[in-house]
Protein backbone atom coordinates (compact mmCIF):
# COMPACT_ATOMS: atom_id res chain seq x y z
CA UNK A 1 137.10 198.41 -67.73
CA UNK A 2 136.97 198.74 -64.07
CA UNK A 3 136.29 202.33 -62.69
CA UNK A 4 136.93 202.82 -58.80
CA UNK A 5 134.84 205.02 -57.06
CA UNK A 6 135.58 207.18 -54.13
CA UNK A 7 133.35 210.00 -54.16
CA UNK A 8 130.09 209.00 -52.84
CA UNK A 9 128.92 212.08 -55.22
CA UNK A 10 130.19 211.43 -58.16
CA UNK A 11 127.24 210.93 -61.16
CA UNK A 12 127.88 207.78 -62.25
CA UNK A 13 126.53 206.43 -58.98
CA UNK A 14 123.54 207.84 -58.77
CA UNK A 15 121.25 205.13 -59.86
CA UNK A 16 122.71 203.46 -56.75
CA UNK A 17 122.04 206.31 -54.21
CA UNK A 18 119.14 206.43 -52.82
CA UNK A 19 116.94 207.49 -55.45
CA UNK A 20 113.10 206.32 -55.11
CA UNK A 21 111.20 203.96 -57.11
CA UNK A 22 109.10 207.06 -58.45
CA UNK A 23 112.90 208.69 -59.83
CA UNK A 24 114.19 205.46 -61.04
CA UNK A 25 111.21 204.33 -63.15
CA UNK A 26 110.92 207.88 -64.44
CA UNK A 27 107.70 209.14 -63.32
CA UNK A 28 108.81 212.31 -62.44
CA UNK A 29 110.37 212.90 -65.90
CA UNK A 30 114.21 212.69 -64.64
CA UNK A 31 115.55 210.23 -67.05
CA UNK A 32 114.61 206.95 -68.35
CA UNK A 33 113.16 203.75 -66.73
CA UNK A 34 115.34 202.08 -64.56
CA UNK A 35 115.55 199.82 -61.80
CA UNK A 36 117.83 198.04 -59.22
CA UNK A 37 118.71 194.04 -59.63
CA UNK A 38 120.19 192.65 -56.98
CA UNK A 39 122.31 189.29 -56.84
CA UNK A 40 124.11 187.00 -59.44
CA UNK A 41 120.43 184.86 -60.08
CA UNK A 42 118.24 188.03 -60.85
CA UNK A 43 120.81 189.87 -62.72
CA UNK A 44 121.81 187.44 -64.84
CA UNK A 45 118.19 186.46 -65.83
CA UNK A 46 117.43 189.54 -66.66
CA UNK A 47 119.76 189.76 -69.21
CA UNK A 48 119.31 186.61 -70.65
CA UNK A 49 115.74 187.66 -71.18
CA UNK A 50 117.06 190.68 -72.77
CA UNK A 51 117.21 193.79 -70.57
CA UNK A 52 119.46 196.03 -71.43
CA UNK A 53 122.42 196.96 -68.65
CA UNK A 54 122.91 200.22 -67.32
CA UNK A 55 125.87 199.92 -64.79
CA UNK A 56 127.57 197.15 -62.62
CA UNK A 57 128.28 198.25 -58.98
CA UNK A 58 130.21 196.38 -56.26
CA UNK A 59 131.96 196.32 -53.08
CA UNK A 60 136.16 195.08 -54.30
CA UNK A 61 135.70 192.03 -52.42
CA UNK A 62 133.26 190.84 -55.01
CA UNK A 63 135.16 191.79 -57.73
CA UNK A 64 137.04 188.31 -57.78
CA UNK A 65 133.72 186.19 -57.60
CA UNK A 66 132.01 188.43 -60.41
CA UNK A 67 134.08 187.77 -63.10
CA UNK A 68 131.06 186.04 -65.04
CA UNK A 69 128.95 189.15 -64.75
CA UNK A 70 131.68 191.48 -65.11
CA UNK A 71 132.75 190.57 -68.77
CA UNK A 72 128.68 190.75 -69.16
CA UNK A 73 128.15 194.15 -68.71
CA UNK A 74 131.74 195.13 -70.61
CA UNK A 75 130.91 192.99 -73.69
CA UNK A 76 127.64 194.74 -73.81
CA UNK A 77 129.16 198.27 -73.09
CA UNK A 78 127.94 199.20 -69.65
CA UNK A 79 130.37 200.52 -66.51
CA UNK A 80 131.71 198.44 -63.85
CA UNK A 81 132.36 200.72 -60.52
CA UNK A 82 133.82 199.38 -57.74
CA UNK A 83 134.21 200.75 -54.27
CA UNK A 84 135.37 200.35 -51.04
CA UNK A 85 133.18 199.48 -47.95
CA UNK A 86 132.48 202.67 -46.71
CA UNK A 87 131.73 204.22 -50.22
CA UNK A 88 129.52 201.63 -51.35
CA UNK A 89 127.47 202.23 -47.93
CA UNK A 90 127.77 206.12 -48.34
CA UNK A 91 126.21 205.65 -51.85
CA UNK A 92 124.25 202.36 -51.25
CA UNK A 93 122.96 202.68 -47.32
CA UNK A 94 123.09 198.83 -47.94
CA UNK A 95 125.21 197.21 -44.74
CA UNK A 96 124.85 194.22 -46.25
CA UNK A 97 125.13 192.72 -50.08
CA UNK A 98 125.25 189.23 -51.66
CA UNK A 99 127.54 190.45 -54.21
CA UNK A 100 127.10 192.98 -57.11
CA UNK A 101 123.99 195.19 -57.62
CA UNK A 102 122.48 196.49 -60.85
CA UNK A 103 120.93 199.96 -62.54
CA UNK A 104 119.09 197.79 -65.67
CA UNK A 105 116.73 199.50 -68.17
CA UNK A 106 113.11 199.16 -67.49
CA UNK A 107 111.96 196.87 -70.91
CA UNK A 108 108.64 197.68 -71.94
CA UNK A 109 105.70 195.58 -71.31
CA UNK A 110 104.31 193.56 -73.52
CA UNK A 111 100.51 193.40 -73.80
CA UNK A 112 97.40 191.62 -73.04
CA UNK A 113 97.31 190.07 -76.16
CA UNK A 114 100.82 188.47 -76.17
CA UNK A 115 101.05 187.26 -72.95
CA UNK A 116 97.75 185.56 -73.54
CA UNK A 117 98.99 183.88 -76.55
CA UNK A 118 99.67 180.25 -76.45
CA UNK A 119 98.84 180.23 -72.68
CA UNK A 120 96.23 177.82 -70.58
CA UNK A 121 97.16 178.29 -67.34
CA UNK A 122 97.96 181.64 -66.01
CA UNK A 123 97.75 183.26 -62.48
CA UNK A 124 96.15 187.14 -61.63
CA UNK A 125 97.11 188.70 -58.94
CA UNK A 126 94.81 191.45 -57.66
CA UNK A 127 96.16 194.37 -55.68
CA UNK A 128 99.06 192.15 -53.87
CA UNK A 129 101.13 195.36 -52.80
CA UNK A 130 103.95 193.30 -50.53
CA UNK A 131 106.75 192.93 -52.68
CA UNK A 132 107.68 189.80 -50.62
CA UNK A 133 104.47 188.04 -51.59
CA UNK A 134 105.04 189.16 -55.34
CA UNK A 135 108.29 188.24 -55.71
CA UNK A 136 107.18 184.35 -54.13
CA UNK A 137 104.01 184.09 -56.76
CA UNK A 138 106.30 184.99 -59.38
CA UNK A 139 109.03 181.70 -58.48
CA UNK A 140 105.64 179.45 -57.80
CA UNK A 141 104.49 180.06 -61.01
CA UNK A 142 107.68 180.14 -62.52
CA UNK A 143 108.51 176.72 -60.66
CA UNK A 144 105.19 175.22 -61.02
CA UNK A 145 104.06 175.53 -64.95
CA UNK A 146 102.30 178.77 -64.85
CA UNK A 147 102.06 180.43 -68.55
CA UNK A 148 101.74 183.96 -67.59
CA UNK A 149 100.99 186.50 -64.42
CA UNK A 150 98.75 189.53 -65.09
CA UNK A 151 98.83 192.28 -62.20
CA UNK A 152 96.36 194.80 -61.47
CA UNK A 153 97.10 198.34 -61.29
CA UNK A 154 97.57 198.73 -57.57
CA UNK A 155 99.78 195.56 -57.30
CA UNK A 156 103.52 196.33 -56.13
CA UNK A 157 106.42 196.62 -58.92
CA UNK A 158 107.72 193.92 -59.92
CA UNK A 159 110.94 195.18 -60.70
CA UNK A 160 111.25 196.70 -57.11
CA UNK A 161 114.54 195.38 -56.03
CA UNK A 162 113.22 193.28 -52.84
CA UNK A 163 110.78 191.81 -55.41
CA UNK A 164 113.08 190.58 -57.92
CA UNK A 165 115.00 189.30 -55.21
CA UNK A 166 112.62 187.46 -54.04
CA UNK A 167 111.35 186.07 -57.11
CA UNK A 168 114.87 184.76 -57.94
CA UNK A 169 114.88 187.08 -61.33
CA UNK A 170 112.56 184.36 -62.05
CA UNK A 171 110.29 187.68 -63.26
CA UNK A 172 111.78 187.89 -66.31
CA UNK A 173 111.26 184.06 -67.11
CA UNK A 174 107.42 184.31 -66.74
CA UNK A 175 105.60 186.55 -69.15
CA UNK A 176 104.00 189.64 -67.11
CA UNK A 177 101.90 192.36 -67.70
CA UNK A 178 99.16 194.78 -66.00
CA UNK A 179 95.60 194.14 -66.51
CA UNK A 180 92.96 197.09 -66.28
CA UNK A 181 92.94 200.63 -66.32
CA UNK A 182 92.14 201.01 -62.80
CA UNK A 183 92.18 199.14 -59.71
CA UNK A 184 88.75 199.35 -58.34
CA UNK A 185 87.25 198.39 -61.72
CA UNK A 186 89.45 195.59 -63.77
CA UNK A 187 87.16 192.88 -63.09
CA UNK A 188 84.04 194.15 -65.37
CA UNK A 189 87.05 194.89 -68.24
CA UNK A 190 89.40 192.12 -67.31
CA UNK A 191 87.26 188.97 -66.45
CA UNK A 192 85.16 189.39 -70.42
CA UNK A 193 88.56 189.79 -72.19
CA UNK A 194 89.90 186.74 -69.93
CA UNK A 195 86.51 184.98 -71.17
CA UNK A 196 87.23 186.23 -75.13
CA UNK A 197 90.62 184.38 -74.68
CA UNK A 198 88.58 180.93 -73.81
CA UNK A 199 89.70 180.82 -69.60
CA UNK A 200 87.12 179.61 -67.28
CA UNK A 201 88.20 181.90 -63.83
CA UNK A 202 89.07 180.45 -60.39
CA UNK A 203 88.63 183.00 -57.95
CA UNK A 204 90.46 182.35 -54.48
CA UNK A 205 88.48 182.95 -51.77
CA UNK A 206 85.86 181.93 -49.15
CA UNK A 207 82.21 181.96 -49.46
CA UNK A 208 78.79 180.18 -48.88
CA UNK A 209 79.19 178.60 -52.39
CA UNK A 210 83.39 177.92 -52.88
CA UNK A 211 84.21 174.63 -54.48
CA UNK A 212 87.13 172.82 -52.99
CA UNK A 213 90.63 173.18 -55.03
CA UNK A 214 91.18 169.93 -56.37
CA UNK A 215 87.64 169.59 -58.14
CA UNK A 216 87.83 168.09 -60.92
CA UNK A 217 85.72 170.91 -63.14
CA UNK A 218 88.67 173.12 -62.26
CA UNK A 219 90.67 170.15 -63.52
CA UNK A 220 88.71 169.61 -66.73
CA UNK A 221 89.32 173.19 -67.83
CA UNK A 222 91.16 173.78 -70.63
CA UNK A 223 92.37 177.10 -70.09
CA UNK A 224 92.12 178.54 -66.49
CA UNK A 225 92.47 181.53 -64.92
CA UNK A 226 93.56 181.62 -60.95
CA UNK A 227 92.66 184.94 -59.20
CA UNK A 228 94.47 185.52 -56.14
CA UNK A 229 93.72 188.54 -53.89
CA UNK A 230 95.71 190.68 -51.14
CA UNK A 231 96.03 189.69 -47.59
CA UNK A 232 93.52 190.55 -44.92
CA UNK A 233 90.76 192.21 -47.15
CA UNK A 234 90.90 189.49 -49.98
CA UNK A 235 89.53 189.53 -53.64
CA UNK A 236 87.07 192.54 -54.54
CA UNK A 237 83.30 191.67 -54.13
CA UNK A 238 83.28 192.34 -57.90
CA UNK A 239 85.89 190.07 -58.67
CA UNK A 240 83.89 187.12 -57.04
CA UNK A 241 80.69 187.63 -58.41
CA UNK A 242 82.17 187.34 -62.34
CA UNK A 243 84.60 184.61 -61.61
CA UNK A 244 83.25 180.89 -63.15
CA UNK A 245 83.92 179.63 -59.99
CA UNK A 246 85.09 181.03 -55.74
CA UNK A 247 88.08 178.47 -54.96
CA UNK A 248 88.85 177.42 -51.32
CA UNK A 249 91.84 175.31 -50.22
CA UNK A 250 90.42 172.72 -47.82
CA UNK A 251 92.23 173.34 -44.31
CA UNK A 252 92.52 171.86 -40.56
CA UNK A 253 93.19 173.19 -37.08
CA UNK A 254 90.45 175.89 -38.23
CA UNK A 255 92.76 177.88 -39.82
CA UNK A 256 90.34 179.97 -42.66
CA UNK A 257 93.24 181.11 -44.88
CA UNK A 258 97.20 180.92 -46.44
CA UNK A 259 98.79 184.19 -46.66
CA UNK A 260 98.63 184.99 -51.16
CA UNK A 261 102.32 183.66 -51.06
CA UNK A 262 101.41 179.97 -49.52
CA UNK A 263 98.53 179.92 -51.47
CA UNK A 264 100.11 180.47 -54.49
CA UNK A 265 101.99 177.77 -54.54
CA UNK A 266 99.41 175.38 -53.41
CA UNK A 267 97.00 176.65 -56.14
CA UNK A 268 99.35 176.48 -59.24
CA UNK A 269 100.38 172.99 -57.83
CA UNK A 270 96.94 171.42 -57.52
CA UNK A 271 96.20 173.32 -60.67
CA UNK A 272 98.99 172.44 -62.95
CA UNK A 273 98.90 171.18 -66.23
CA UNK A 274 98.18 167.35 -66.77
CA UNK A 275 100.18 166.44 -69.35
């Protein structure tokens, strides 16, 4: 059932108005875990992977072209609200939307251990904290035969709407999970347990003694580990010094580096499986 909306106030909309990331993935002890999917692509792949639906929300012109995701959320028991233009921006502050938007259940995530499992190649992104480049890692890997991402603490949400986007909901097709307890110090926890797991580490970045991607020891490796690090200050001295080996992608015009979304998608390329 379809329930119109005209009181940018009313409760059910909530979710949808304005509330930060902080409220929405309960933090602040205000409810459950939620977040916001945005588009046909991302919401649909999330629940194909599983997550469970809070509400459906939509301007009436999309009403027509939702049909598909419509009968979704009924069958499995969660609200559709519609509204009209100026509602949906009251509530949203969106001017702009490629069709419905969201409220999903945050799923829990799985651990260390099970993401590991059964994996050889598998990307780490260290404190990346622009959802933009997140959500782009996420569809490299994704498109280009990564097993698994593992974030650091201080990387950005992946479930932050613009990431998702982004990402093409491809976030819930590639196994995820955080790695260390805190930012400053995963490596000296993170790299050993990578090590117990079998993975030789590739660590991204320049220096005296980086090996060019496309070696062929990085190619021999049976299970490998590529460490990418944020823009402008890079991977963490730490991070470098316990990797097997410091990566560089070889480069012309002088040009020293590929912002972490480029790079990405070089790396996992030239990386890939053989099969």
């Amino acid at each position: 059932m379809i329930h119109q909306i005209t009181d940018p106030t009313d409760g059910r909309v909530k979710p949808f108005a304005g509330m930060r990331d902080a409220q929405l993935r309960g933090d602040e002890g205000v409810g459950p875990g939620l977040f916001i999917g945005e588009s046909a692509n991302v919401i649909n792949r999330a629940l194909d992977s599983g997550v469970k639906p809070h509400s459906l929300f939509m301007e009436q012109k999309w009403v027509a072209k939702s049909q598909g995701l419509i009968e979704r959320f009924e069958n499995l028991g969660a609200p559709v609200l519609v509204a009209d233009p100026a509602v949906f921006k009251a509530i949203t502050g969106y001017d702009v939307t490629r069709g419905a938007v969201a409220c999903l259940y945050r799923p829990q995530l799985p651990s260390v251990d099970e993401v590991l499992a059964g994996a050889t190649r598998i990307a780490v992104l260290e404190d990346v904290m622009n959802a933009t480049n997140i959500g782009a890692a996420f569809r490299s890997a994704a498109a280009l035969g990564i097993d698994a991402v593992l974030l650091t603490p201080s990387c950005h949400d992946p479930f932050y709407r613009r990431a998702a986007r982004v990402s093409m909901g491809t976030i819930f097709q590639v196994p995820w999970t955080r790695i260390g307890r805190k930012h400053e110090q995963w490596a000296a926890e993170g790299i050993p347990l990578l090590e117990r797991y079998g993975f030789q580490t590739a660590a991204m970045a320049l220096s005296d003694d980086s090996i060019f991607l496309g070696d062929e020891r990085l190619l021999q490796c049976p299970k490998l580990a590529i460490i990418m690090g944020t823009e402008g200050e890079g991977l963490n001295p730490e991070t470098i010094a316990r990797a097997t080996f410091t990566v560089k992608i070889p480069m012309a015009h002088g040009v020293d580096s590929l912002n972490v979304a480029a790079a990405s998608a070089v790396a996992f390329w030239e990386l890939r499986k053989r099969y």
